[in-house]
N, C-alpha and C. Protein backbone atom coordinates (compact mmCIF):
# COMPACT_ATOMS: atom_id res chain seq x y z
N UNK A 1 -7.46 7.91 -0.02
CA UNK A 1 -6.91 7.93 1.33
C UNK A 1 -5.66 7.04 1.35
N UNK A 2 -4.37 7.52 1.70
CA UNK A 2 -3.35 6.38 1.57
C UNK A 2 -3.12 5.71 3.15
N UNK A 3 -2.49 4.88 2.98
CA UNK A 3 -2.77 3.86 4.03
C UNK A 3 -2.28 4.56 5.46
N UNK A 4 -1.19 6.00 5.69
CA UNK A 4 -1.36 6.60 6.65
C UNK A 4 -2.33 6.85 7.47
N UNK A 5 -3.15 7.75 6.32
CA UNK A 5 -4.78 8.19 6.94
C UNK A 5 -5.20 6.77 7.33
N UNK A 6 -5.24 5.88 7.01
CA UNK A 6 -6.16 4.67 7.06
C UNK A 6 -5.87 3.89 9.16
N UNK A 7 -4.13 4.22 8.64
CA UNK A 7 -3.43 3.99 10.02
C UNK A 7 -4.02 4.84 11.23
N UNK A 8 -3.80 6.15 10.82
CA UNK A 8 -4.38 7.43 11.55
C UNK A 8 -5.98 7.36 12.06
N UNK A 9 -6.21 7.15 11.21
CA UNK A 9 -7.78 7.18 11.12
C UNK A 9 -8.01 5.46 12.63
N UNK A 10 -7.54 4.46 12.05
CA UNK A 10 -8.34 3.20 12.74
C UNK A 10 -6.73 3.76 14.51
N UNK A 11 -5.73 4.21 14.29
CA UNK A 11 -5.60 4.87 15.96
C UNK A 11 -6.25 5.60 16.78
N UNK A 12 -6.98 6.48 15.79
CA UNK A 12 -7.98 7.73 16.93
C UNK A 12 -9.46 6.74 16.99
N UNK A 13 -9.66 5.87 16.39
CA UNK A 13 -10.49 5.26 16.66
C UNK A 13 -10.61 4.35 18.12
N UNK A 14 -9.26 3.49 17.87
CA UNK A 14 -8.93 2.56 19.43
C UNK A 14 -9.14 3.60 20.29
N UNK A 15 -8.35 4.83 20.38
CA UNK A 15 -8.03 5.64 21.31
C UNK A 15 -9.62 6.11 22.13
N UNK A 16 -10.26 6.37 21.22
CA UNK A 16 -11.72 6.63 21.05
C UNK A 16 -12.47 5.32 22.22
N UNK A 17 -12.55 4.54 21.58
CA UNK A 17 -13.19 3.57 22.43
C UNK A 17 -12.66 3.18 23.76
N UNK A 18 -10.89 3.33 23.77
CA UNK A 18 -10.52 2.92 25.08
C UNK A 18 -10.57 4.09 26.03
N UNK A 19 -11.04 5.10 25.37
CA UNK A 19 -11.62 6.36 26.38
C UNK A 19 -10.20 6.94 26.93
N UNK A 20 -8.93 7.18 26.08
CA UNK A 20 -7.84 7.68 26.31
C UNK A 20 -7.03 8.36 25.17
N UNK A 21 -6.24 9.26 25.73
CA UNK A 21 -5.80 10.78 25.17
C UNK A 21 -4.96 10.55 24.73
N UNK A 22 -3.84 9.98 24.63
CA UNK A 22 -2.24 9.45 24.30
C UNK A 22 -1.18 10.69 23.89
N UNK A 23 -0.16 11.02 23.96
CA UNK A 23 0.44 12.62 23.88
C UNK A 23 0.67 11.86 22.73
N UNK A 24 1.32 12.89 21.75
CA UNK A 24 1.76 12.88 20.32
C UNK A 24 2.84 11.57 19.85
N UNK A 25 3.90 11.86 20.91
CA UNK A 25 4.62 10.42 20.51
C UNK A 25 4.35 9.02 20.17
N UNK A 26 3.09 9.09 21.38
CA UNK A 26 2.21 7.81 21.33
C UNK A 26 1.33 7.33 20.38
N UNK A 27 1.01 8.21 20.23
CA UNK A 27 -0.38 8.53 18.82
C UNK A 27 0.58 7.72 17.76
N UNK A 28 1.53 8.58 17.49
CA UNK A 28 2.43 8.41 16.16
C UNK A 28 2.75 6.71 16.25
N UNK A 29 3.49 6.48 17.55
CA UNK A 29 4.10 4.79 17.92
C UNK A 29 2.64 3.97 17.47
N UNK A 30 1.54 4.27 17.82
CA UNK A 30 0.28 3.30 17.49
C UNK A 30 0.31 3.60 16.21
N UNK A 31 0.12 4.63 15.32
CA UNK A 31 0.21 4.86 14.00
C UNK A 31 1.36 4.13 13.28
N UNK A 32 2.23 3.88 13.75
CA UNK A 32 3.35 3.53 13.08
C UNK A 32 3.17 1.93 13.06
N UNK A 33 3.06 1.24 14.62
CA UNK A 33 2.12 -0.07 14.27
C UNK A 33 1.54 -0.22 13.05
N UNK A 34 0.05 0.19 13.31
CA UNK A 34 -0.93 -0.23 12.72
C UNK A 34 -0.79 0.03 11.04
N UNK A 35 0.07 0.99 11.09
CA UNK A 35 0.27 1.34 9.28
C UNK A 35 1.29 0.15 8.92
N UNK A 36 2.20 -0.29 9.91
CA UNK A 36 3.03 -1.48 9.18
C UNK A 36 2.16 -2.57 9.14
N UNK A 37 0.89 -2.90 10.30
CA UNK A 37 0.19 -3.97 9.92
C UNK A 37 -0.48 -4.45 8.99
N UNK A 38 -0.57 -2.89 8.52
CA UNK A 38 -1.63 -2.88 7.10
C UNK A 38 -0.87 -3.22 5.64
N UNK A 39 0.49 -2.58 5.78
CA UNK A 39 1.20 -2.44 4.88
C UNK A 39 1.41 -4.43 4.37
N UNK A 40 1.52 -4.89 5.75
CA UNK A 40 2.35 -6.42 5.91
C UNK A 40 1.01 -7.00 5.07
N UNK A 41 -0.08 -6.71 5.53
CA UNK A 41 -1.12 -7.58 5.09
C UNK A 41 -1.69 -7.41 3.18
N UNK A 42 -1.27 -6.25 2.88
CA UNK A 42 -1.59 -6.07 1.65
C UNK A 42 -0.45 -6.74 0.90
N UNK A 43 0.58 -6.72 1.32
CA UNK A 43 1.87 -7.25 0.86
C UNK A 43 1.77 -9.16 0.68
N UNK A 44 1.07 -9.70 1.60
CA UNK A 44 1.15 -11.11 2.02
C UNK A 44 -0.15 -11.28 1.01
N UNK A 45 -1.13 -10.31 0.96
CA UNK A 45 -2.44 -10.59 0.10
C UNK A 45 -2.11 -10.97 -1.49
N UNK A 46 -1.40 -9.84 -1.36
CA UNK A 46 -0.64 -9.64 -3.05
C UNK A 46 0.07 -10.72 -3.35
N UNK A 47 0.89 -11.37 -2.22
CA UNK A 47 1.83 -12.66 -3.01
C UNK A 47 0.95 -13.85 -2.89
N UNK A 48 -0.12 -13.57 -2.15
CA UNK A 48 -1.03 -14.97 -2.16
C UNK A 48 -2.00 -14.99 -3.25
N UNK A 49 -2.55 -13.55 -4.34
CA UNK A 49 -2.82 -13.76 -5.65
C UNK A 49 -2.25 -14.07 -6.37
N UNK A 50 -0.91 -13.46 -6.52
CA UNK A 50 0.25 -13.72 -7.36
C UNK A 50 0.16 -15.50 -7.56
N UNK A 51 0.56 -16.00 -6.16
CA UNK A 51 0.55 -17.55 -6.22
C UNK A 51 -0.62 -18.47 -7.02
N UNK A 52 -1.54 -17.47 -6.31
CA UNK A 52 -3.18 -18.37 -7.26
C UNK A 52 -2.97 -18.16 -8.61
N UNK A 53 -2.47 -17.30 -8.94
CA UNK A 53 -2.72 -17.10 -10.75
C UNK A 53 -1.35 -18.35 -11.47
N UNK A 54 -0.24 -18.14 -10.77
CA UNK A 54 0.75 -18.81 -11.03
C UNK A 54 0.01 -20.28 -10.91
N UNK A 55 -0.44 -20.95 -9.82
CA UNK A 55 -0.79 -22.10 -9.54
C UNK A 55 -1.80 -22.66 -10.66
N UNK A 56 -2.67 -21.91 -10.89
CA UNK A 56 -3.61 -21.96 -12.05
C UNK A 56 -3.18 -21.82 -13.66
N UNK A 57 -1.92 -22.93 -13.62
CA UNK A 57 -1.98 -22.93 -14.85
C UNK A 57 -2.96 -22.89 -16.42
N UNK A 58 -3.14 -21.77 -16.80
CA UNK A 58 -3.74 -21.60 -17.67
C UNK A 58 -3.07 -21.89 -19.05
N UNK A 59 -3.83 -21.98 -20.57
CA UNK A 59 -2.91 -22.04 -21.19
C UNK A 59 -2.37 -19.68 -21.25
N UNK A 60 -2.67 -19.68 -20.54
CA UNK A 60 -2.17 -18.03 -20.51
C UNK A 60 -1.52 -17.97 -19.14
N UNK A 61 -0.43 -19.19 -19.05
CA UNK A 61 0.21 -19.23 -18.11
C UNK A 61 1.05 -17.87 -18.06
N UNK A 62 1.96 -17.47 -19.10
CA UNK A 62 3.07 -16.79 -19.14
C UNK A 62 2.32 -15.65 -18.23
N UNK A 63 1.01 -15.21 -18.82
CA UNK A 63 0.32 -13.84 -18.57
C UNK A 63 0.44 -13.65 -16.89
N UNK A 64 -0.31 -14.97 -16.45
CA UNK A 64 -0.29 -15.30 -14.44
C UNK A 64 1.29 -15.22 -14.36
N UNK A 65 2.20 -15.44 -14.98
CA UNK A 65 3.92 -14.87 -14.36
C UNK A 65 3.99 -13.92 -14.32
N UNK A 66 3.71 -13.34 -15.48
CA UNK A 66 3.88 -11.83 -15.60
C UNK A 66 2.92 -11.00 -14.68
N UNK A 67 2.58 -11.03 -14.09
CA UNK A 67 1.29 -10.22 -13.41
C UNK A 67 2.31 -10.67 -11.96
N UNK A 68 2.46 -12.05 -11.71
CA UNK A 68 3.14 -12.43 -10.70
C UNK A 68 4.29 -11.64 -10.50
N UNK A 69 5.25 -11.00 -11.67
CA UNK A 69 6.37 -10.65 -11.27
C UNK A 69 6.03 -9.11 -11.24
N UNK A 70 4.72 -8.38 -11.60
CA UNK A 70 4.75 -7.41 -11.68
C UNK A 70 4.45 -7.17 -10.21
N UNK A 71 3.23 -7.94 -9.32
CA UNK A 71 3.15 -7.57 -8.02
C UNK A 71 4.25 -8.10 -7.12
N UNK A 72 4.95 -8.49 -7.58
CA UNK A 72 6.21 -8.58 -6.93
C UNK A 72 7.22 -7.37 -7.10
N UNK A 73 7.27 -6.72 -7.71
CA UNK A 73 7.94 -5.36 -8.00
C UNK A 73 7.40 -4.45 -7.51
N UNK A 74 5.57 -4.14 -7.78
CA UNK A 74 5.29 -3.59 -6.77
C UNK A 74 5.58 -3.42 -5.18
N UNK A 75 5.34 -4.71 -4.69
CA UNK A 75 5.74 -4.87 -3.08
C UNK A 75 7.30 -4.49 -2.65
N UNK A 76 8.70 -5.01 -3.37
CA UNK A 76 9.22 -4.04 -3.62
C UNK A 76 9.38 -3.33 -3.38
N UNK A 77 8.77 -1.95 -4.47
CA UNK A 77 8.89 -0.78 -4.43
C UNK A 77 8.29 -0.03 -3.75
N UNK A 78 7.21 -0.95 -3.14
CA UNK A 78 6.15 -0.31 -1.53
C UNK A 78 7.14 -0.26 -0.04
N UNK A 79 8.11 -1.75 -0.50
CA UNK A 79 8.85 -1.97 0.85
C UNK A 79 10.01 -0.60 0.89
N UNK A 80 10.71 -0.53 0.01
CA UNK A 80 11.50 0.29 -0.43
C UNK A 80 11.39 2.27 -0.22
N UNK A 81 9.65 2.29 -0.72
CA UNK A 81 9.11 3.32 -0.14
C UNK A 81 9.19 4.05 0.92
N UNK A 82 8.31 2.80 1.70
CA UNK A 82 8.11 2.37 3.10
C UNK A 82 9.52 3.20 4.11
N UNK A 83 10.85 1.87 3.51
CA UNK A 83 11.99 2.49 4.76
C UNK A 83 12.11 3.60 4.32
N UNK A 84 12.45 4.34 3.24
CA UNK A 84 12.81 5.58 3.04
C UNK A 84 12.06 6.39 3.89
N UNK A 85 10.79 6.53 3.76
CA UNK A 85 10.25 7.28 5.16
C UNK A 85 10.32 7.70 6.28
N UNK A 86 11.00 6.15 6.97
CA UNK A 86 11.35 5.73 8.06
C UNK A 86 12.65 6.70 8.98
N UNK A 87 13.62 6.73 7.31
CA UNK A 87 14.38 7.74 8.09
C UNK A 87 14.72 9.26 7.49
């Protein structure tokens, strides 16, 4: 399920409980929220492992950089994704 559906999915849910219909534009504007909230939080998750592995100098330090710079390229190329969509 990519994080659209996930967006999609937890909007018809609110909508659901607050016992309201929303026309299409609206739907989409809450979807569009909640998918950037999700997006922000996996993004902030990712640099806060990144940091723990870095912080945890091991003697397999280099390895915790490298992993560090790889989810950093990821996010990136998620953000990058992301605007292209947009327009």
């Amino acid at each position: 399920m990519t994080l659209r559906e996930r967006a999609d999915r937890i909007a018809k849910s609110i909508f659901s409980t607050l016992q309201t219909s929303p026309n299409a534009d609206r739907a989409k504007e809450a979807t569009d929220v909640i998918e950037k909230a999700i997006i922000d939080v996996v993004l902030e998750e990712r640099q806060r492992c990144a940091n723990i592995a870095v912080a945890h100098g091991t003697p397999d330090a280099d390895r915790a950089s490298k992993i560090a710079a790889a989810i950093r390229r990821a996010e990136d190329a998620e953000i990058t994704g992301r605007a292209a969509t947009q327009w």
